[in-house]
C-alpha atoms as a PDB file:
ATOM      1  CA  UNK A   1      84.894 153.134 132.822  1.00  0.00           C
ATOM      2  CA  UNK A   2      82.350 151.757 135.474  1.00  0.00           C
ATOM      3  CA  UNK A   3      82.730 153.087 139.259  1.00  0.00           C
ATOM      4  CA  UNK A   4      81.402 151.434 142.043  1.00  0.00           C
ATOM      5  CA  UNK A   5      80.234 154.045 144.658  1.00  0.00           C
ATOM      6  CA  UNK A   6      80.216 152.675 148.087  1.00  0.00           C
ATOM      7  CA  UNK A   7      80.654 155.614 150.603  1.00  0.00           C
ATOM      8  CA  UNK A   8      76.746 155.268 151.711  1.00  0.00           C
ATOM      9  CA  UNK A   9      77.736 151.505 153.202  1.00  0.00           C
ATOM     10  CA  UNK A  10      81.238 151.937 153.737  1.00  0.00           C
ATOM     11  CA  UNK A  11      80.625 152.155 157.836  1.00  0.00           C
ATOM     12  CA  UNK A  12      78.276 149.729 158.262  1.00  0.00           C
ATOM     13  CA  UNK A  13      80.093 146.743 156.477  1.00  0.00           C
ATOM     14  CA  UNK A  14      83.647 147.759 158.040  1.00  0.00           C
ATOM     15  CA  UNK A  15      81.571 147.094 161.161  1.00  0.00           C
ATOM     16  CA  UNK A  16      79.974 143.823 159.799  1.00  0.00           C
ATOM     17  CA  UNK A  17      83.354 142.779 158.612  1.00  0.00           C
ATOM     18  CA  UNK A  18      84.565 141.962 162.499  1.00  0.00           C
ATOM     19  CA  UNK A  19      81.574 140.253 163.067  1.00  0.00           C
ATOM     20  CA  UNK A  20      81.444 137.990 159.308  1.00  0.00           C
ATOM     21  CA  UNK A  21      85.261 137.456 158.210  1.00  0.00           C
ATOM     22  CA  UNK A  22      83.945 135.990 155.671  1.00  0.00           C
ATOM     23  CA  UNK A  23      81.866 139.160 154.437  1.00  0.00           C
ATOM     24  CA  UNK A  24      84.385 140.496 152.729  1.00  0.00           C
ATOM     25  CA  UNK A  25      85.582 138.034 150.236  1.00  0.00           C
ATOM     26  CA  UNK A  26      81.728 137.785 149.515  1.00  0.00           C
ATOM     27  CA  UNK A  27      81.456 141.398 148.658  1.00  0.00           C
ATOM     28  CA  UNK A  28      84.418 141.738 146.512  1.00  0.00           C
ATOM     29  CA  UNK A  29      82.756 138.658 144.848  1.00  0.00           C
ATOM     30  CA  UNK A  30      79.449 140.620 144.264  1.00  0.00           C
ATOM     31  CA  UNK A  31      81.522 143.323 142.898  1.00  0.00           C
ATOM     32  CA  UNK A  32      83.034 142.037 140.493  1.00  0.00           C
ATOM     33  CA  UNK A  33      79.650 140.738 139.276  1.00  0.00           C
ATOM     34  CA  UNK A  34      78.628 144.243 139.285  1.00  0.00           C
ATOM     35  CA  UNK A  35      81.059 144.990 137.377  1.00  0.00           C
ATOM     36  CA  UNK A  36      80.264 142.269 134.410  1.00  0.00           C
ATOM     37  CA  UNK A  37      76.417 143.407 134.998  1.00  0.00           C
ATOM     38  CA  UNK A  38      75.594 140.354 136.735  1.00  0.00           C
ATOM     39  CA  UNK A  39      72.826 141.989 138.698  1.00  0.00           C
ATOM     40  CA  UNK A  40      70.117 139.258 139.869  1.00  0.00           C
ATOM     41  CA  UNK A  41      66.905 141.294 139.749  1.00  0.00           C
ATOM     42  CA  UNK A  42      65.525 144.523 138.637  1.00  0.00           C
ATOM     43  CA  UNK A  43      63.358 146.652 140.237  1.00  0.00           C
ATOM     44  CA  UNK A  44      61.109 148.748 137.705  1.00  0.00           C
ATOM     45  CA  UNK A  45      59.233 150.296 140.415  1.00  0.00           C
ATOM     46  CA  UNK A  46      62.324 151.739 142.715  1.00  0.00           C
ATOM     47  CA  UNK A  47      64.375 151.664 139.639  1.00  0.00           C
ATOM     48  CA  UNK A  48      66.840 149.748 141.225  1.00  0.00           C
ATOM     49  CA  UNK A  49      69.174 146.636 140.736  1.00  0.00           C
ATOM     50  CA  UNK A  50      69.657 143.845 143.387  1.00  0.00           C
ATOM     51  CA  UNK A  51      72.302 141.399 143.390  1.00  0.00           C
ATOM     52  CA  UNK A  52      72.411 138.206 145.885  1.00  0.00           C
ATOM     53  CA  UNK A  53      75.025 135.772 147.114  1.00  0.00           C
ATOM     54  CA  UNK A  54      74.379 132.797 146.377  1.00  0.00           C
ATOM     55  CA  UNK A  55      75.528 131.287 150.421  1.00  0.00           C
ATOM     56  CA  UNK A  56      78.300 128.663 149.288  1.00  0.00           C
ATOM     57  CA  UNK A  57      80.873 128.105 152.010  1.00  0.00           C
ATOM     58  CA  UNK A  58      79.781 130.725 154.350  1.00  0.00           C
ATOM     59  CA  UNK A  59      77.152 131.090 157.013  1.00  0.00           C
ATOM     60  CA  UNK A  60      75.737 134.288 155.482  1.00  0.00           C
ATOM     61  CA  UNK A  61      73.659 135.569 152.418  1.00  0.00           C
ATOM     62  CA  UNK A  62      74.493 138.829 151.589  1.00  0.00           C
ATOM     63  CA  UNK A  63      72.250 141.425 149.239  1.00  0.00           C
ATOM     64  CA  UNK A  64      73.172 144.668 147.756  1.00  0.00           C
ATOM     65  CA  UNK A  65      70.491 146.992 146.492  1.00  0.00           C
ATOM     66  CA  UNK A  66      72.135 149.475 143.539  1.00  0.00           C
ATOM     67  CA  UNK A  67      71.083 152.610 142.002  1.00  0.00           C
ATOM     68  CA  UNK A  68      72.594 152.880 138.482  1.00  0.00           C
ATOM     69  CA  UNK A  69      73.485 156.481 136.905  1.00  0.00           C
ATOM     70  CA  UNK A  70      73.399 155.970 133.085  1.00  0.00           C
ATOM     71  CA  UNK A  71      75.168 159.188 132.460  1.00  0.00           C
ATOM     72  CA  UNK A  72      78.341 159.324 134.226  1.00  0.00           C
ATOM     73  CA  UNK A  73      78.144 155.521 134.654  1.00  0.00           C
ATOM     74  CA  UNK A  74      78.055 155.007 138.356  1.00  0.00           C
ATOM     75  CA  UNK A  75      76.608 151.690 140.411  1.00  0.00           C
ATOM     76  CA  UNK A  76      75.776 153.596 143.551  1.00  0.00           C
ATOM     77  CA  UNK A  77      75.296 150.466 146.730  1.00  0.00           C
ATOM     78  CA  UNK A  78      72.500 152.579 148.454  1.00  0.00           C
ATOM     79  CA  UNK A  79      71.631 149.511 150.836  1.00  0.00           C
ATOM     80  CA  UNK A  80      73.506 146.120 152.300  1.00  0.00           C
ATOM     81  CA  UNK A  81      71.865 143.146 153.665  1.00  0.00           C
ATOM     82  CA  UNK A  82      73.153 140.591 155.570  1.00  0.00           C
ATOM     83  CA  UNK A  83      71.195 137.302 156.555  1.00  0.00           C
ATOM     84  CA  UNK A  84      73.052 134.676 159.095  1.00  0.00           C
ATOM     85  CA  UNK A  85      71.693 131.460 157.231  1.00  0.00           C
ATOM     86  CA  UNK A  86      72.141 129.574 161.213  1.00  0.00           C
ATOM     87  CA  UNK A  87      69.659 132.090 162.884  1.00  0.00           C
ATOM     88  CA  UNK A  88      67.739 133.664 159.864  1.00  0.00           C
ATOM     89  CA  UNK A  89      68.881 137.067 161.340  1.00  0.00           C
ATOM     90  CA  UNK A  90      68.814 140.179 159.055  1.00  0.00           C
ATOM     91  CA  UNK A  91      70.722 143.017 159.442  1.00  0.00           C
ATOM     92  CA  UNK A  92      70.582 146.248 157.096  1.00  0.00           C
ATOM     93  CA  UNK A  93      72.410 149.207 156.652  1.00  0.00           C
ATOM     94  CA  UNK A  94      70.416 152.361 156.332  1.00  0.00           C
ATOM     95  CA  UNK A  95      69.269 152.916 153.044  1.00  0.00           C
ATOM     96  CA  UNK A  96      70.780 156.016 151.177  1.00  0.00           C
ATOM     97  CA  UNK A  97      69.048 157.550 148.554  1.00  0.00           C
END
């Protein structure tokens, strides 16, 4: 069975979370499209997957950045980004590798 490993974010969007109510409805949203392999983009290069919000009803975009581990089939979120759509402000967790 797929796991979702989110320890290396886990801080940072509890934090986020009081700022964006909103943020986590969105990111059990993305999950679940992890989970169904939904990813948006693939990066050959990093050997990485990205998956995007799409921004309906809320004020934010939000982007995870996922390493996946074939072998004991594990989506790792090594990186969350968070984009206010009113001010075009970013903010992003520290990437994990």
């Amino acid at each position: 069975m797929l796991e979702i490993d989110t320890r290396d974010i886990d801080y940072f969007l509890e934090e986020k979370k009081k700022i964006y109510p909103q943020l986590d409805n969105i990111f059990n949203a993305l999950c679940w499209r992890m989970y169904r392999s939904e990813e948006t983009y693939y990066n050959d290069k990093l050997d990485v997957y990205i998956i995007k919000s799409d921004g309906f009803n809320s004020n934010i975009f939000v982007s995870l950045v996922i390493r996946y581990d074939k072998i004991k089939n594990i989506k790792k979120i090594i990186c969350i980004m968070i984009e206010n759509k009113t001010t075009g402000k970013r903010e992003i967790s520290k990437i994990k590798k």
